[in-house]
C-alpha atoms as a PDB file:
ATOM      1  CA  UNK A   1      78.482  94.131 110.236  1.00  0.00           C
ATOM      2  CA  UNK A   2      78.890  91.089 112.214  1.00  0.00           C
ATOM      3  CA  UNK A   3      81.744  91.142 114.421  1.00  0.00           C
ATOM      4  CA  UNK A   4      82.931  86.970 115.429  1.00  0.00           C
ATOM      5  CA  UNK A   5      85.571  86.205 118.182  1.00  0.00           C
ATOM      6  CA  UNK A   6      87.153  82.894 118.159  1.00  0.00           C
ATOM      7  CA  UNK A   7      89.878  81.567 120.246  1.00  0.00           C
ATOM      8  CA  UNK A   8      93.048  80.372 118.737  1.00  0.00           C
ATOM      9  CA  UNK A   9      92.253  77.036 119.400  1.00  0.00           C
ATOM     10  CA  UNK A  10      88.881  76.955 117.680  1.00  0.00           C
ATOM     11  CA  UNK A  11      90.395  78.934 114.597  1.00  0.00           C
ATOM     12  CA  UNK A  12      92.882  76.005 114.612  1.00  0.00           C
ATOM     13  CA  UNK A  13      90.308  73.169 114.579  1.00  0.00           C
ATOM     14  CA  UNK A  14      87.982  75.250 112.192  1.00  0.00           C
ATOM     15  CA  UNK A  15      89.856  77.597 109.713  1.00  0.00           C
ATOM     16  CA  UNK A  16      86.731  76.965 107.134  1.00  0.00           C
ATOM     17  CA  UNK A  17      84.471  78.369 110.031  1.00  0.00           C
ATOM     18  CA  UNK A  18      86.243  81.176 110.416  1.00  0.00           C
ATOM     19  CA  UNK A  19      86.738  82.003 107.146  1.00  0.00           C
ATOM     20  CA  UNK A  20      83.046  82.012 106.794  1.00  0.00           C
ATOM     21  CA  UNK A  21      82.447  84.308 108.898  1.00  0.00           C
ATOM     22  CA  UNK A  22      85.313  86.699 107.603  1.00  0.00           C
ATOM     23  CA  UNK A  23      82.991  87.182 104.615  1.00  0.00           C
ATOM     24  CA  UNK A  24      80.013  88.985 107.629  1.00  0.00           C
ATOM     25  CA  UNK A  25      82.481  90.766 108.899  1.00  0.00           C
ATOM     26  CA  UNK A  26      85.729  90.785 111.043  1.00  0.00           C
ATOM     27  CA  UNK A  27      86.942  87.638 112.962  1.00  0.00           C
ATOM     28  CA  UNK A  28      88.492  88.737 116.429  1.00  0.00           C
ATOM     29  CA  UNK A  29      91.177  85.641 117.492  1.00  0.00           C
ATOM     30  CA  UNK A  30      92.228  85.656 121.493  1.00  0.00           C
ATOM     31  CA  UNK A  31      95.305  84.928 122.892  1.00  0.00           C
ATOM     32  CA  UNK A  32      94.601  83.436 126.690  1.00  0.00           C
ATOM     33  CA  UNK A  33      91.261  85.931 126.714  1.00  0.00           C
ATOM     34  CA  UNK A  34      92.839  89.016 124.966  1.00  0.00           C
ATOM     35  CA  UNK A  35      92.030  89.833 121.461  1.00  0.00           C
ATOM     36  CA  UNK A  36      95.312  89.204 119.305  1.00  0.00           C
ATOM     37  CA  UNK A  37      94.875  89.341 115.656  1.00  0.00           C
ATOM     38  CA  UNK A  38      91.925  90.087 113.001  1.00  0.00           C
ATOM     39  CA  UNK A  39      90.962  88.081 110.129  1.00  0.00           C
ATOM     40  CA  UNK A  40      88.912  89.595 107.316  1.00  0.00           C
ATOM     41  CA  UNK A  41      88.438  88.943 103.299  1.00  0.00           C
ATOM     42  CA  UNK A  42      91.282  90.399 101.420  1.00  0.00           C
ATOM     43  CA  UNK A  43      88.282  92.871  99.327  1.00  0.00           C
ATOM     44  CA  UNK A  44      87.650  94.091 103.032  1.00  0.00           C
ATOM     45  CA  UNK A  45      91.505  94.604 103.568  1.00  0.00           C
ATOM     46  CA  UNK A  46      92.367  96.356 100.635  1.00  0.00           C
ATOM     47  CA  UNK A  47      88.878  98.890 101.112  1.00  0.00           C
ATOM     48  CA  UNK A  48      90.694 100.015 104.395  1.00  0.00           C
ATOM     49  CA  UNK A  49      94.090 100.090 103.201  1.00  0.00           C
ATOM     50  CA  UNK A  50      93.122 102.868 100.525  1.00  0.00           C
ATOM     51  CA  UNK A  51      94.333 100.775  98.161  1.00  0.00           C
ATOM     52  CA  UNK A  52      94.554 103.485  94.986  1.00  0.00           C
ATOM     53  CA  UNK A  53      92.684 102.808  91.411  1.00  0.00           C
ATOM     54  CA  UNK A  54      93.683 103.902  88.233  1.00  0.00           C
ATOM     55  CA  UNK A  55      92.428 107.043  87.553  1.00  0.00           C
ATOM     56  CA  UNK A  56      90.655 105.785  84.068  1.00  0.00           C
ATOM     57  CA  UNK A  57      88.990 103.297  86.008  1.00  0.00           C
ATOM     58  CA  UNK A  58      87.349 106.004  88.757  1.00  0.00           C
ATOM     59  CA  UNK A  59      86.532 108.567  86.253  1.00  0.00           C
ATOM     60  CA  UNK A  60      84.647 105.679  84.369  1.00  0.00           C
ATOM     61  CA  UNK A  61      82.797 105.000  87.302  1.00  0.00           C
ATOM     62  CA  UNK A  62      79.122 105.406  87.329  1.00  0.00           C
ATOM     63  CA  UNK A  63      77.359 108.678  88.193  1.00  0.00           C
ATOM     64  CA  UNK A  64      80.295 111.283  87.128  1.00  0.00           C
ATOM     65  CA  UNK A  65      78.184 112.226  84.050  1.00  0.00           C
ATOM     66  CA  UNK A  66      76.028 113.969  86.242  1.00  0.00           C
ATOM     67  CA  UNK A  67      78.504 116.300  88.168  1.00  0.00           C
ATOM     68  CA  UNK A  68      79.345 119.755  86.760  1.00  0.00           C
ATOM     69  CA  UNK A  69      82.805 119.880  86.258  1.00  0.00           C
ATOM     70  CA  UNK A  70      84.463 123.221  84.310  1.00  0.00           C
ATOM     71  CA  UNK A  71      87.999 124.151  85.740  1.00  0.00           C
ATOM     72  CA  UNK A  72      89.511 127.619  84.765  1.00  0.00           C
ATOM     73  CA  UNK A  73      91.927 127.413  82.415  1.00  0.00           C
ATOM     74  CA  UNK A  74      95.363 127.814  84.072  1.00  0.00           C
ATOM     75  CA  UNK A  75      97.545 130.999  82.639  1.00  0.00           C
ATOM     76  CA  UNK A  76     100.681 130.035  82.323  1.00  0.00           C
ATOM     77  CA  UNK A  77     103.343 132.670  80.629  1.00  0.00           C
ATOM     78  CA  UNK A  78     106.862 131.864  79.647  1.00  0.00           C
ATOM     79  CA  UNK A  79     108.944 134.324  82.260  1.00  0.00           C
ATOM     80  CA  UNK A  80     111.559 136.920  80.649  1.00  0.00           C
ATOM     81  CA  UNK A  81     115.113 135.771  80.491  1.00  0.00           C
ATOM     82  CA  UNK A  82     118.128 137.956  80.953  1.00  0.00           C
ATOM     83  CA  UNK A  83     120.851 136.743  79.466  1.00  0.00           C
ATOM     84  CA  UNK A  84     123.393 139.673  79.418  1.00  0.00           C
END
């Protein structure tokens, strides 16, 4: 991973630069020397924000066949009721 650092004057004269380099990895932007915000590709964003998946679409994913997979079925009994 490529980490870029651009100044908040270059990202204002080159936003297509910077988005460029979003795609290698994360774009540090500094404030007067101090790193102030991150820029990175929405894909990027989402893989760190745990965005969740459906669960059809992660059982579906490729590889699963091969795991061994037999849960115990649960015992569940209806419990007495005492109505008197």
């Amino acid at each position: 991973m490529i980490i870029t650092t651009l100044t908040s004057r270059d990202l204002n004269q080159d936003v297509s630069r910077a988005k460029k380099a979003a795609k290698d990895g994360p774009v540090v932007i500094t404030d007067r020397g101090k790193p102030s915000h991150v820029l990175m590709t929405y894909a990027e964003f989402e893989r760190l924000a745990g965005k969740h998946r459906d669960l059809t679409v992660s059982l579906a994913m490729p590889g699963l066949s091969d795991i061994d997979f037999a849960p115990e079925r649960a015992g569940i009994a209806p419990r007495e009721i005492d109505l008197a």
